[in-house]
PDB file of N, CA and C in Angstrom:
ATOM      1  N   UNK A   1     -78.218   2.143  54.839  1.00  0.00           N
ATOM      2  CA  UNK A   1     -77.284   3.025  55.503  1.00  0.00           C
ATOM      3  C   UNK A   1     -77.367   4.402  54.841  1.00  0.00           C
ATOM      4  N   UNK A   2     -77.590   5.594  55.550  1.00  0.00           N
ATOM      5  CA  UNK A   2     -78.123   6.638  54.739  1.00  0.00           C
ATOM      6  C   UNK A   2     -76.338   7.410  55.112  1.00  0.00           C
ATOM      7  N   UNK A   3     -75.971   8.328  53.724  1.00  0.00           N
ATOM      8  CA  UNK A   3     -74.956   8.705  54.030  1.00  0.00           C
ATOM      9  C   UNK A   3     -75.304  10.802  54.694  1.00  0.00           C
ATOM     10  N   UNK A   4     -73.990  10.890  55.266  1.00  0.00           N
ATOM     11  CA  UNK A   4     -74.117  11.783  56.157  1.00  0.00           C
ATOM     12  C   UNK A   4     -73.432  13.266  55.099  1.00  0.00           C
ATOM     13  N   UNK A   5     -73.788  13.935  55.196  1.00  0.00           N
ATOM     14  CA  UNK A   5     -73.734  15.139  54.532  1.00  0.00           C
ATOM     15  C   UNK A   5     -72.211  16.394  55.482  1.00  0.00           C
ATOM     16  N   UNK A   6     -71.773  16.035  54.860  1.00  0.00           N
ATOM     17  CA  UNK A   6     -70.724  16.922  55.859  1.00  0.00           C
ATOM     18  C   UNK A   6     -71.130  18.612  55.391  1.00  0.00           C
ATOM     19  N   UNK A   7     -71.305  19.538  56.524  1.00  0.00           N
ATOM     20  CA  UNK A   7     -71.098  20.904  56.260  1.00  0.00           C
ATOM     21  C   UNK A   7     -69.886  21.567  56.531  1.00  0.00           C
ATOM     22  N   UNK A   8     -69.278  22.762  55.332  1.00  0.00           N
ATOM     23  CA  UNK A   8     -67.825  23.144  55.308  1.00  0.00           C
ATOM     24  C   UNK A   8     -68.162  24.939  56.412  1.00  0.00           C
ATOM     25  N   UNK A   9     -67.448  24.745  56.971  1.00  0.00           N
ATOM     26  CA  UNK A   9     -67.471  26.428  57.980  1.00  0.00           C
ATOM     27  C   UNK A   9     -66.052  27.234  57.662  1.00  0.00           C
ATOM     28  N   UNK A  10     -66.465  27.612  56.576  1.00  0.00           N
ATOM     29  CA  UNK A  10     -65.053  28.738  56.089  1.00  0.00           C
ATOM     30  C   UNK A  10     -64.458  29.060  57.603  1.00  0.00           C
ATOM     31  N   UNK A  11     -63.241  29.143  57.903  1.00  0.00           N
ATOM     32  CA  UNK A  11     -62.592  29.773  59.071  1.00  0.00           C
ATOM     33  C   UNK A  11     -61.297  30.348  58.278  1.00  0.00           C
ATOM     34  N   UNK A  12     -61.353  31.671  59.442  1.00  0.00           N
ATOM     35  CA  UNK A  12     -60.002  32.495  59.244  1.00  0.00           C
ATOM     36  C   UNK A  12     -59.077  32.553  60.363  1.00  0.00           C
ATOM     37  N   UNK A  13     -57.677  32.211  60.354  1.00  0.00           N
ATOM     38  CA  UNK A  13     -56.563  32.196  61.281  1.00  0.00           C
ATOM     39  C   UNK A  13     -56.248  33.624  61.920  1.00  0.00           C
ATOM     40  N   UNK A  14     -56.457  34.276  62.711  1.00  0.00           N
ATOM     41  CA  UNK A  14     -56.153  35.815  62.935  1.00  0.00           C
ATOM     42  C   UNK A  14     -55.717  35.695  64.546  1.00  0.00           C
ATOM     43  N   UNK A  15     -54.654  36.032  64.054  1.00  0.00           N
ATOM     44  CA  UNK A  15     -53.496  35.804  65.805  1.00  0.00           C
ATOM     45  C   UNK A  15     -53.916  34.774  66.644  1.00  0.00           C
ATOM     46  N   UNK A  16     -53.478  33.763  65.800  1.00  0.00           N
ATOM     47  CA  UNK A  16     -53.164  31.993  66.354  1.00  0.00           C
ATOM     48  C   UNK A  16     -54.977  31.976  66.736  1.00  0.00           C
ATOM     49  N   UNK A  17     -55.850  32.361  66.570  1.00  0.00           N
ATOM     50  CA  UNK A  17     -57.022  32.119  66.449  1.00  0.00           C
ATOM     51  C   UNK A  17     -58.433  31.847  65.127  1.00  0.00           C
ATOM     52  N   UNK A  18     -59.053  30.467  65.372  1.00  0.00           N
ATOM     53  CA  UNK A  18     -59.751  30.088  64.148  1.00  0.00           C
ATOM     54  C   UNK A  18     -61.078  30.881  64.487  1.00  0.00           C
ATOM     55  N   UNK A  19     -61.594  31.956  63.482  1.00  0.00           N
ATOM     56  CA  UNK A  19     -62.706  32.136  63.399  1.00  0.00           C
ATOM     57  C   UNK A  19     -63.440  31.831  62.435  1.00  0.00           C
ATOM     58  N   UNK A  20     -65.341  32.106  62.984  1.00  0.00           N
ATOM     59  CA  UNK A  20     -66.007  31.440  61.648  1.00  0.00           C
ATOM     60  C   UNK A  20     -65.964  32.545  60.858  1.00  0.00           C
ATOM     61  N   UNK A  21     -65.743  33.086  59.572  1.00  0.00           N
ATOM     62  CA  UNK A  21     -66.019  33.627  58.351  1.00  0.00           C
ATOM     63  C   UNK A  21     -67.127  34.643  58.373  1.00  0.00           C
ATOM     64  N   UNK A  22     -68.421  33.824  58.426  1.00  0.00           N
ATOM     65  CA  UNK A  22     -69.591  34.519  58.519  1.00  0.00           C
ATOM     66  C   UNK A  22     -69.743  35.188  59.798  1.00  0.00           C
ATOM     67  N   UNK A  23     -69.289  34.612  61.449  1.00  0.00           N
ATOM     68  CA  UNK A  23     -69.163  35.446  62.223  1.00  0.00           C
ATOM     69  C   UNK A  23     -68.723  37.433  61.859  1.00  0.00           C
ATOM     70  N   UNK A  24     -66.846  36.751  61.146  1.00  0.00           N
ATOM     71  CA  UNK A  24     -66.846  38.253  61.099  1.00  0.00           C
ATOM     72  C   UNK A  24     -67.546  38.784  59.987  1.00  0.00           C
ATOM     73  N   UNK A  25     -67.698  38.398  59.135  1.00  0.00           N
ATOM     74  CA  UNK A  25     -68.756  39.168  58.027  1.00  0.00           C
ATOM     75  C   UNK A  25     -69.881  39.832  58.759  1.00  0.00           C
ATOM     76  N   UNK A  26     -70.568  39.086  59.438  1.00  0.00           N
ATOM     77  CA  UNK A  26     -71.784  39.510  60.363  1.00  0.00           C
ATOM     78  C   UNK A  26     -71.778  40.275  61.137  1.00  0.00           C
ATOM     79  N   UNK A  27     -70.546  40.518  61.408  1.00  0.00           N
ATOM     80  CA  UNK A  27     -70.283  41.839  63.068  1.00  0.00           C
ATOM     81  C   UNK A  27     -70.364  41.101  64.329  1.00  0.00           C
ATOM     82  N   UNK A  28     -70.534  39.772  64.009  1.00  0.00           N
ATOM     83  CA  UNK A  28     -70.562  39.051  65.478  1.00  0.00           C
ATOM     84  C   UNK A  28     -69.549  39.219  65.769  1.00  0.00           C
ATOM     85  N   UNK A  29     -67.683  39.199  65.357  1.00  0.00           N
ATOM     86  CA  UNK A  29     -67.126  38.925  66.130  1.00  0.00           C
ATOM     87  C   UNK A  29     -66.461  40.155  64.652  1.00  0.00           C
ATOM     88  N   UNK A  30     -65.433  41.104  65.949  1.00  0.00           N
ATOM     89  CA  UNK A  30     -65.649  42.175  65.226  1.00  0.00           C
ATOM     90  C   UNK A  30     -63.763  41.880  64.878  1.00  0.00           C
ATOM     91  N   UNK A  31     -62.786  42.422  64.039  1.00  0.00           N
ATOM     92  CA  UNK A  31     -61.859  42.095  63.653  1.00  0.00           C
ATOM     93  C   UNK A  31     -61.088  43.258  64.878  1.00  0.00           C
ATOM     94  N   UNK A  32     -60.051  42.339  65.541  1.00  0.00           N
ATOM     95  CA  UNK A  32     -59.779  43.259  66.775  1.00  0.00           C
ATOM     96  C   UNK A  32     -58.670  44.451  66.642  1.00  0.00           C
ATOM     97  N   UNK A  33     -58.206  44.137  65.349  1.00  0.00           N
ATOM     98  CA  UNK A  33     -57.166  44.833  64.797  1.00  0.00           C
ATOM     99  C   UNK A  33     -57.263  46.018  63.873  1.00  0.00           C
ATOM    100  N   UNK A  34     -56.594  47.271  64.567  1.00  0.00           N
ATOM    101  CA  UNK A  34     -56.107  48.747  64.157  1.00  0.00           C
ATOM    102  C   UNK A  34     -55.351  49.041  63.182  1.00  0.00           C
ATOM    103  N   UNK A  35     -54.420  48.421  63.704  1.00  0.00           N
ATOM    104  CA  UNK A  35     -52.828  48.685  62.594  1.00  0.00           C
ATOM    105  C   UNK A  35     -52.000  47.250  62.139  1.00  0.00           C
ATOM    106  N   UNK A  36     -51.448  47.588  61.371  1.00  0.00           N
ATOM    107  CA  UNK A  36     -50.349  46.396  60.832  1.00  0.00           C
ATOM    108  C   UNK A  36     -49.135  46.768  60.458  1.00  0.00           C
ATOM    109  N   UNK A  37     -47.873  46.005  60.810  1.00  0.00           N
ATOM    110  CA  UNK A  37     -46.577  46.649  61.229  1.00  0.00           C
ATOM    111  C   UNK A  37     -45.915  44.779  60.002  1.00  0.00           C
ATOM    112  N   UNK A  38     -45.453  45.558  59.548  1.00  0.00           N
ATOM    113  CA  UNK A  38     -44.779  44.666  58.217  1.00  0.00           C
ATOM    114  C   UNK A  38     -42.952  44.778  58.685  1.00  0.00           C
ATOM    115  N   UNK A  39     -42.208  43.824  58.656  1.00  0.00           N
ATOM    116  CA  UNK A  39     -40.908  44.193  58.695  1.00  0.00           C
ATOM    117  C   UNK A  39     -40.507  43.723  57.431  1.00  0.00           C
ATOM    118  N   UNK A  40     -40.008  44.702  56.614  1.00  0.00           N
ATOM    119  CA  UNK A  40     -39.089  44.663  55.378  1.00  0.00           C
ATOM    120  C   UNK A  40     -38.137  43.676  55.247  1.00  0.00           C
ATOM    121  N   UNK A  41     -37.579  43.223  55.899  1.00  0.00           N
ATOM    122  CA  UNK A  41     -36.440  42.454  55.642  1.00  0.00           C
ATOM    123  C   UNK A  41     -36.642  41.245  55.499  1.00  0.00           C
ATOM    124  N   UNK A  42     -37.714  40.414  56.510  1.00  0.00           N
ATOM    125  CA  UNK A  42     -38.330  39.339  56.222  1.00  0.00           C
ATOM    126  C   UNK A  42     -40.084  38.898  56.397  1.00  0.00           C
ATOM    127  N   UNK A  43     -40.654  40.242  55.758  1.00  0.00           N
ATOM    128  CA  UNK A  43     -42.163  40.002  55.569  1.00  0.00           C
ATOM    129  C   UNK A  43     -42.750  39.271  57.153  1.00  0.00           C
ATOM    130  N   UNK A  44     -42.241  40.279  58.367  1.00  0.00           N
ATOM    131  CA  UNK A  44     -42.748  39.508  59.472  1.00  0.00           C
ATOM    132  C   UNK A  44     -43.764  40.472  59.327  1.00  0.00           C
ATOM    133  N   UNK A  45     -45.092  40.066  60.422  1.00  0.00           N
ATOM    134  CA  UNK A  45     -46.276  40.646  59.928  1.00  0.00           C
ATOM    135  C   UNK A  45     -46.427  41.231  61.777  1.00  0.00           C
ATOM    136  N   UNK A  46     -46.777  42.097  62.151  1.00  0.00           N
ATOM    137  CA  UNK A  46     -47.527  41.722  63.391  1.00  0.00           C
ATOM    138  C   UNK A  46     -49.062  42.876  63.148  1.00  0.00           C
ATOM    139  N   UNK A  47     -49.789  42.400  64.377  1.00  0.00           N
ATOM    140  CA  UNK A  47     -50.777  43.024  64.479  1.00  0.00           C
ATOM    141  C   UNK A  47     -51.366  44.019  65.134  1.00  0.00           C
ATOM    142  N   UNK A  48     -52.091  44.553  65.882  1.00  0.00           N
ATOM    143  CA  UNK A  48     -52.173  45.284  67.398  1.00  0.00           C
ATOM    144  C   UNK A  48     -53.368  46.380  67.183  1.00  0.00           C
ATOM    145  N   UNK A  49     -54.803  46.060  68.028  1.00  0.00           N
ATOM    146  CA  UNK A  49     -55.112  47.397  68.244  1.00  0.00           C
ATOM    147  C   UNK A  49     -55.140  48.395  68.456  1.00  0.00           C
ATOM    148  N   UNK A  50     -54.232  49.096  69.305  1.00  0.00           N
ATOM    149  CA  UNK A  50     -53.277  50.418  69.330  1.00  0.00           C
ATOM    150  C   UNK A  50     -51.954  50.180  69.359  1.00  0.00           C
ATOM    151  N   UNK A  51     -51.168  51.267  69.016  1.00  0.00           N
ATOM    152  CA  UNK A  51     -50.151  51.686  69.246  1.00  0.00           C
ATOM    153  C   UNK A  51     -49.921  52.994  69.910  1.00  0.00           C
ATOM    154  N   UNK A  52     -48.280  52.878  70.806  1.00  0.00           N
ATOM    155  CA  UNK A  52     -47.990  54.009  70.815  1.00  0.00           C
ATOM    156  C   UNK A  52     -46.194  53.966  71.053  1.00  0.00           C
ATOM    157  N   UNK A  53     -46.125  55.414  70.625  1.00  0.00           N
ATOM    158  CA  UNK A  53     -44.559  56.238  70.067  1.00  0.00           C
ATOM    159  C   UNK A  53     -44.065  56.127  71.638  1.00  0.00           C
ATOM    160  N   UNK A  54     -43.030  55.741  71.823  1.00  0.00           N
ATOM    161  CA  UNK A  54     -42.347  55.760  73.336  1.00  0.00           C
ATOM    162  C   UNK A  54     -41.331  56.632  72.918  1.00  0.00           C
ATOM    163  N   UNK A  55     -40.693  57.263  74.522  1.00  0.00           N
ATOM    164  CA  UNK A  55     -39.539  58.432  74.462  1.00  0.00           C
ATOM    165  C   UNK A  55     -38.791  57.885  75.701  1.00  0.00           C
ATOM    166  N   UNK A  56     -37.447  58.111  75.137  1.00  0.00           N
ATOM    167  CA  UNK A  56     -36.424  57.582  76.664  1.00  0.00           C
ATOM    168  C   UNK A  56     -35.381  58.667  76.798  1.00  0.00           C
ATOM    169  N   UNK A  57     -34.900  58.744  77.802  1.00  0.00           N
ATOM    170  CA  UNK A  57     -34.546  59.760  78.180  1.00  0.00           C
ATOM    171  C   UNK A  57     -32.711  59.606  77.519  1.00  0.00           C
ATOM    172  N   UNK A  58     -31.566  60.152  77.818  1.00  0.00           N
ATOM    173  CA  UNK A  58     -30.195  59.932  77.555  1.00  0.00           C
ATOM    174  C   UNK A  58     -29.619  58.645  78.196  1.00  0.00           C
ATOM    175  N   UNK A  59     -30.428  58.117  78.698  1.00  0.00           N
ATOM    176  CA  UNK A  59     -30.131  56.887  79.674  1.00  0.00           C
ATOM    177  C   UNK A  59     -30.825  55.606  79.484  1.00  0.00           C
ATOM    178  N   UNK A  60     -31.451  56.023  78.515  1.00  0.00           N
ATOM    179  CA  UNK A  60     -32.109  54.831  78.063  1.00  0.00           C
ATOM    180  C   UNK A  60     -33.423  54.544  78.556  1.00  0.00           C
ATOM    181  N   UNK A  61     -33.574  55.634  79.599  1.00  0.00           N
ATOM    182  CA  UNK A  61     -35.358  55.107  80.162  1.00  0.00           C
ATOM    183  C   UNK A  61     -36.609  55.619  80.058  1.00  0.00           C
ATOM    184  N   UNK A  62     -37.632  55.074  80.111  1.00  0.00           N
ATOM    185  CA  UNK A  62     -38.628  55.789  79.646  1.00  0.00           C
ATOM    186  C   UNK A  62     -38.734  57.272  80.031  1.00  0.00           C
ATOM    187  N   UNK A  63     -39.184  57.816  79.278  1.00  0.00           N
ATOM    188  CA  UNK A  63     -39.673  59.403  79.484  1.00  0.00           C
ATOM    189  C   UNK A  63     -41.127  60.104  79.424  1.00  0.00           C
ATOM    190  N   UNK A  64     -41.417  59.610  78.141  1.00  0.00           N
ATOM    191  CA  UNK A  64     -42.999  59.569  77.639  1.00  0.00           C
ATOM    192  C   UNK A  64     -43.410  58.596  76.744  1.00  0.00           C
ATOM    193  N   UNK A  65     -44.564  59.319  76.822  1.00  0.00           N
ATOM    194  CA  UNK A  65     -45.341  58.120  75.468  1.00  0.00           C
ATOM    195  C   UNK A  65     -46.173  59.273  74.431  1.00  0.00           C
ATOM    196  N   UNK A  66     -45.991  59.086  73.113  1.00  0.00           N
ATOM    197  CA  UNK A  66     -46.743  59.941  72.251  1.00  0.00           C
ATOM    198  C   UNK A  66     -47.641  59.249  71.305  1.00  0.00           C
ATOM    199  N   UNK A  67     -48.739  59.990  70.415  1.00  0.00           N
ATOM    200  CA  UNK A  67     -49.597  59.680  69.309  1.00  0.00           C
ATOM    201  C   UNK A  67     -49.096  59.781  68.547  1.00  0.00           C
ATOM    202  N   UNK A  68     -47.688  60.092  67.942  1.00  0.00           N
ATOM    203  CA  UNK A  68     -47.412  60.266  66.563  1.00  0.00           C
ATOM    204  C   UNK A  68     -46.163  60.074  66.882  1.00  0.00           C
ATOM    205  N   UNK A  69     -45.195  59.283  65.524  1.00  0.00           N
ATOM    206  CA  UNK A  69     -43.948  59.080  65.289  1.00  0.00           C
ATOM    207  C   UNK A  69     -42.989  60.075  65.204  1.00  0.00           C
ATOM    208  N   UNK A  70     -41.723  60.360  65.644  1.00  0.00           N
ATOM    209  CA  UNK A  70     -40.572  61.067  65.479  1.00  0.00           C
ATOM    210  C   UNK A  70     -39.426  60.250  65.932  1.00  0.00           C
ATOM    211  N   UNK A  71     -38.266  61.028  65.293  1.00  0.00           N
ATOM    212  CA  UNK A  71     -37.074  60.266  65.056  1.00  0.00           C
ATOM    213  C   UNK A  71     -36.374  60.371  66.763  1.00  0.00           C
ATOM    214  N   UNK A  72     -36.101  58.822  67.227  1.00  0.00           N
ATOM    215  CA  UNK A  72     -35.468  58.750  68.574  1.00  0.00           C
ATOM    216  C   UNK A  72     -36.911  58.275  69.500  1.00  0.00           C
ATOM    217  N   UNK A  73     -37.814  57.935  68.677  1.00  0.00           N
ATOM    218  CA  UNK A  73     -38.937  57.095  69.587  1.00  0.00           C
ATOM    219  C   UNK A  73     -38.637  55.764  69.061  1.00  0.00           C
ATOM    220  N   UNK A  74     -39.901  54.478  69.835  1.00  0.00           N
ATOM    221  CA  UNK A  74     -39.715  53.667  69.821  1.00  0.00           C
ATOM    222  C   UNK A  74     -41.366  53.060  69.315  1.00  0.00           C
ATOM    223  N   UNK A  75     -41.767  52.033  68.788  1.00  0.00           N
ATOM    224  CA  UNK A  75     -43.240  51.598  68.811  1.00  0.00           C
ATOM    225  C   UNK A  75     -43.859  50.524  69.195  1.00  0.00           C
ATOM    226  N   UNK A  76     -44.662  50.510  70.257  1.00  0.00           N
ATOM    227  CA  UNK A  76     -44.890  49.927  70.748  1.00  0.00           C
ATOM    228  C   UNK A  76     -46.461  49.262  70.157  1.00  0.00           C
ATOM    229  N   UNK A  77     -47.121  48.143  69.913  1.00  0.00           N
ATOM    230  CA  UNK A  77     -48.277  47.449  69.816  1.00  0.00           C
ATOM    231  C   UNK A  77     -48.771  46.634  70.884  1.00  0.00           C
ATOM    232  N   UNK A  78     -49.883  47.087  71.039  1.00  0.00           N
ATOM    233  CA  UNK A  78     -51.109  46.592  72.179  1.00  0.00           C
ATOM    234  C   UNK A  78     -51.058  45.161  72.432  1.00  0.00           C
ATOM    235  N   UNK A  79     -50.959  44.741  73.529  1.00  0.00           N
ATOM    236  CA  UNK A  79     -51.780  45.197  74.467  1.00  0.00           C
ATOM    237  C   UNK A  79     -50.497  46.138  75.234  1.00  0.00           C
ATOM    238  N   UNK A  80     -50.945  46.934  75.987  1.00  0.00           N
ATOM    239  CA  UNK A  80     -49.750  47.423  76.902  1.00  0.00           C
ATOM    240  C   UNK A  80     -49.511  47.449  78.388  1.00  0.00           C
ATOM    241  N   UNK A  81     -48.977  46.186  77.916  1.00  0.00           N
ATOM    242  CA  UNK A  81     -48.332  45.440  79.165  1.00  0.00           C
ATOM    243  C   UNK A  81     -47.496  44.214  78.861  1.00  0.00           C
ATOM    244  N   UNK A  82     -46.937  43.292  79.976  1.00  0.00           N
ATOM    245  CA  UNK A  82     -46.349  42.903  79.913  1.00  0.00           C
ATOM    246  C   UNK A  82     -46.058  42.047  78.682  1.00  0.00           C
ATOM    247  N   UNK A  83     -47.106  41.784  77.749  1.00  0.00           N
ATOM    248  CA  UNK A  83     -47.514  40.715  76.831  1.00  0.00           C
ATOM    249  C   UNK A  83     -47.825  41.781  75.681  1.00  0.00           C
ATOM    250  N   UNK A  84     -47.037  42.938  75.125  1.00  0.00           N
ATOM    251  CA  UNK A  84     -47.103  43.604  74.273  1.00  0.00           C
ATOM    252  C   UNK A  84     -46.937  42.943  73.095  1.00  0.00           C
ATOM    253  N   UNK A  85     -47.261  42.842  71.940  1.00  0.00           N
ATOM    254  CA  UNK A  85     -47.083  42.582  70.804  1.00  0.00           C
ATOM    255  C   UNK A  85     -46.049  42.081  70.121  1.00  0.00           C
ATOM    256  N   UNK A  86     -45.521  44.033  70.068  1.00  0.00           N
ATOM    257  CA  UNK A  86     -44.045  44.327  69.233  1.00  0.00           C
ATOM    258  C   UNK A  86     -43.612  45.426  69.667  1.00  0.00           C
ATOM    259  N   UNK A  87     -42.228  45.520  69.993  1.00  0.00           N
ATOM    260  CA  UNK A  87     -41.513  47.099  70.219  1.00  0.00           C
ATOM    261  C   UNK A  87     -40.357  46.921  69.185  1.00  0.00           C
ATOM    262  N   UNK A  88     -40.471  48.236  68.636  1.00  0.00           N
ATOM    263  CA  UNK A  88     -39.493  48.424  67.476  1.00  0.00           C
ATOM    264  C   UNK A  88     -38.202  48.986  68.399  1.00  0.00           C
ATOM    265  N   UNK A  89     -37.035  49.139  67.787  1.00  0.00           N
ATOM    266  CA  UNK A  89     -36.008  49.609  68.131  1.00  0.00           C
ATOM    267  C   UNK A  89     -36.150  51.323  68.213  1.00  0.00           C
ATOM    268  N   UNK A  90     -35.156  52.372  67.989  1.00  0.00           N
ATOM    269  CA  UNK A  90     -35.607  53.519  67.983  1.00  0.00           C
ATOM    270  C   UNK A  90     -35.587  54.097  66.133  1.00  0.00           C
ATOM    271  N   UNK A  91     -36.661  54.718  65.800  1.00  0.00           N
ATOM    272  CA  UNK A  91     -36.527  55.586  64.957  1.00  0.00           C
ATOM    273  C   UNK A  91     -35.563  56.162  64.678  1.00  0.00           C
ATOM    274  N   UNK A  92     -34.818  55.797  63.452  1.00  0.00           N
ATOM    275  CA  UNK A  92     -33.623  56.562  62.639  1.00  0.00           C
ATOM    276  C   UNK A  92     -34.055  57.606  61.519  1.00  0.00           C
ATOM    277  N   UNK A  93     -35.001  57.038  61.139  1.00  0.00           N
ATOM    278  CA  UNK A  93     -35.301  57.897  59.904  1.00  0.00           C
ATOM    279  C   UNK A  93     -36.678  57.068  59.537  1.00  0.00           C
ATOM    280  N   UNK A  94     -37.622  58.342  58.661  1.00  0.00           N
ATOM    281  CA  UNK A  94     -39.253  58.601  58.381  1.00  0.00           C
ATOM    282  C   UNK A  94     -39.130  58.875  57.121  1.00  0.00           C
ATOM    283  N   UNK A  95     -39.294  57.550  56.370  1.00  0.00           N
ATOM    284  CA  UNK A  95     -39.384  57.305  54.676  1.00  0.00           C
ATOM    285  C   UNK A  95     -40.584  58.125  54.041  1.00  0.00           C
ATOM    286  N   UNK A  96     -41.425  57.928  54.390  1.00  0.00           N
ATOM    287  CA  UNK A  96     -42.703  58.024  53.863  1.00  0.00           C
ATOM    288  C   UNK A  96     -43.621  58.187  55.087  1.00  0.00           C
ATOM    289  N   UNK A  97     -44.698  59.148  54.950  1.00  0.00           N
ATOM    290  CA  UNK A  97     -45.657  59.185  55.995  1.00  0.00           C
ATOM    291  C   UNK A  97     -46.860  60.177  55.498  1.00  0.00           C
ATOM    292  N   UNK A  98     -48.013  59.192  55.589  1.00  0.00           N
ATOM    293  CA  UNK A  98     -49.342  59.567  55.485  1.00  0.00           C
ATOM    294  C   UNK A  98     -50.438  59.454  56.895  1.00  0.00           C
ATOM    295  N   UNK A  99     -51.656  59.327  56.276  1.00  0.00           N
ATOM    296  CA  UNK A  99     -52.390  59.537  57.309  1.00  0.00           C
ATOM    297  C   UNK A  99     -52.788  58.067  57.730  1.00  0.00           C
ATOM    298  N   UNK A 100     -52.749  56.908  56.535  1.00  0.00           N
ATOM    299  CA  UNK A 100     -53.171  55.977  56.900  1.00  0.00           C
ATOM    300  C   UNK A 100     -51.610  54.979  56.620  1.00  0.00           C
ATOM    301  N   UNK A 101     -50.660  55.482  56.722  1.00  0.00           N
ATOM    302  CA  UNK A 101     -49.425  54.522  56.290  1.00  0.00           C
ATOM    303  C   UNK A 101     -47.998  55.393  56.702  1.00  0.00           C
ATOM    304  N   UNK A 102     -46.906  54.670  57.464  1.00  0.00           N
ATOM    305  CA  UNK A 102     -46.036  55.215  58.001  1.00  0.00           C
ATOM    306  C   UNK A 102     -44.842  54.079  57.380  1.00  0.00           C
ATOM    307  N   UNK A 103     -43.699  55.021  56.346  1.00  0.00           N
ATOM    308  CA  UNK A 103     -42.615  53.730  56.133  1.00  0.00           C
ATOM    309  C   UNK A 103     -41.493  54.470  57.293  1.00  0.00           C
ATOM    310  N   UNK A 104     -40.478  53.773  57.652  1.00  0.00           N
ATOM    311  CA  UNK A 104     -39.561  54.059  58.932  1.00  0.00           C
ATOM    312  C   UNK A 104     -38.597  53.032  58.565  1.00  0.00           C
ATOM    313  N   UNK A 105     -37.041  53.520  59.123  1.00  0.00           N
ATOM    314  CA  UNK A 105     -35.818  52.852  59.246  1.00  0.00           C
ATOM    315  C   UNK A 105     -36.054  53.037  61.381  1.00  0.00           C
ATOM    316  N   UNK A 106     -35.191  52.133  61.801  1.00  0.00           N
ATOM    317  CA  UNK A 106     -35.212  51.496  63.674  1.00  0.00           C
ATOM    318  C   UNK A 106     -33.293  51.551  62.933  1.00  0.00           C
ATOM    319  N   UNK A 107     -33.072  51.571  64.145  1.00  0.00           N
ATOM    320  CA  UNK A 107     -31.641  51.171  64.460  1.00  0.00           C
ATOM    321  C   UNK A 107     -31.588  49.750  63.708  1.00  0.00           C
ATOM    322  N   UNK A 108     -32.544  49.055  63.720  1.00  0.00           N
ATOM    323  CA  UNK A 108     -31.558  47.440  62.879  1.00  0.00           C
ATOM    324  C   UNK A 108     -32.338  46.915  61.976  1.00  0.00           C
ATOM    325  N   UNK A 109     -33.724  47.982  61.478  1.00  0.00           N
ATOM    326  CA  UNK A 109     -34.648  47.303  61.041  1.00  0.00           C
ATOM    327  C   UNK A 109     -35.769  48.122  60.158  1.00  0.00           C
ATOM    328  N   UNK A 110     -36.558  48.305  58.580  1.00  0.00           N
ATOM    329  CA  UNK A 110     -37.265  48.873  57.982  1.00  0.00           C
ATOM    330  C   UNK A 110     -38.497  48.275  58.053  1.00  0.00           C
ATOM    331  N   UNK A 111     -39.636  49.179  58.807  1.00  0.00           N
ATOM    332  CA  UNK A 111     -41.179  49.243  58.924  1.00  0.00           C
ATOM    333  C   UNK A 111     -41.591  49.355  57.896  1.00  0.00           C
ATOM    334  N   UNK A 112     -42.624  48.796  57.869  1.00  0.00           N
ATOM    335  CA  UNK A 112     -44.528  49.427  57.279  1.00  0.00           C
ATOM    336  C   UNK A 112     -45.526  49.520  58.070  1.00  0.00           C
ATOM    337  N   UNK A 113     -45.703  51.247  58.585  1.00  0.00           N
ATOM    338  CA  UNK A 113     -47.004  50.862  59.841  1.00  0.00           C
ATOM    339  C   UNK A 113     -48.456  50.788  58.963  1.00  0.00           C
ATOM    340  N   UNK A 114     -49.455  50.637  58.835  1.00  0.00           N
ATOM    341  CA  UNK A 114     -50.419  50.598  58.455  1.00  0.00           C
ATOM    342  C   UNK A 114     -51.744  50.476  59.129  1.00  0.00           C
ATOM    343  N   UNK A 115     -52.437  51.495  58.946  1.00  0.00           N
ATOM    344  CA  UNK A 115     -53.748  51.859  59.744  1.00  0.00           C
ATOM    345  C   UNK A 115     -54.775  51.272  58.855  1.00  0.00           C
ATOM    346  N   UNK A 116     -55.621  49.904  59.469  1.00  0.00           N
ATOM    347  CA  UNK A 116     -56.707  49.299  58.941  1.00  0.00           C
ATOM    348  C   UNK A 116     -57.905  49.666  58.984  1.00  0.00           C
TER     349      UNK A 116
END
């Protein structure tokens, strides 16, 4: 009886999905993610290839959409549509802000945006 040799395939978990290791090392399968949005209060993590800054009007409804954060927007993570990510509450206040890292207070809640 000859015994059978098991082979191990490193895999990584990246948004409820198992990939092989060496895939992404290789560029076969490319890491789909932009930014990373940390919530302070309980280390929730999310992910998202783009984002963008939403604007609502005195009524609560949309107005615009922007590339960059200010106080009384909202943030939204990709995809954009119905099956968006994450939307933050509105911008209260802009802790810290660089080119590759944004800290922020929301009406109920403290960010970490982070550009990967």
């Amino acid at each position: 009886m000859s015994k059978l040799k098991q082979t191990k395939i490193p895999l990584t978990l990246i948004d409820d999905k198992l990939l092989m290791d060496i895939a992404i090392e290789q560029g076969v399968i490319e890491n789909e993610f932009n930014w990373k949005l940390v919530r302070l209060s309980d280390g929730l993590v999310k992910q998202s290839k783009d984002i963008k800054w939403l604007e609502f009007n005195e009524s609560g409804i949309f107005k615009s959409e922007h590339t960059y954060i200010s106080k009384g927007r909202s943030l939204l993570m990709s995809p954009f549509n119905t099956s968006f990510t994450w939307q933050t509450t509105l911008v209260t206040e802009i802790l810290e802000q660089r080119e590759d890292y944004i800290k922020f207070n929301t009406g109920n809640s403290s960010y970490e945006l982070y550009k990967l």
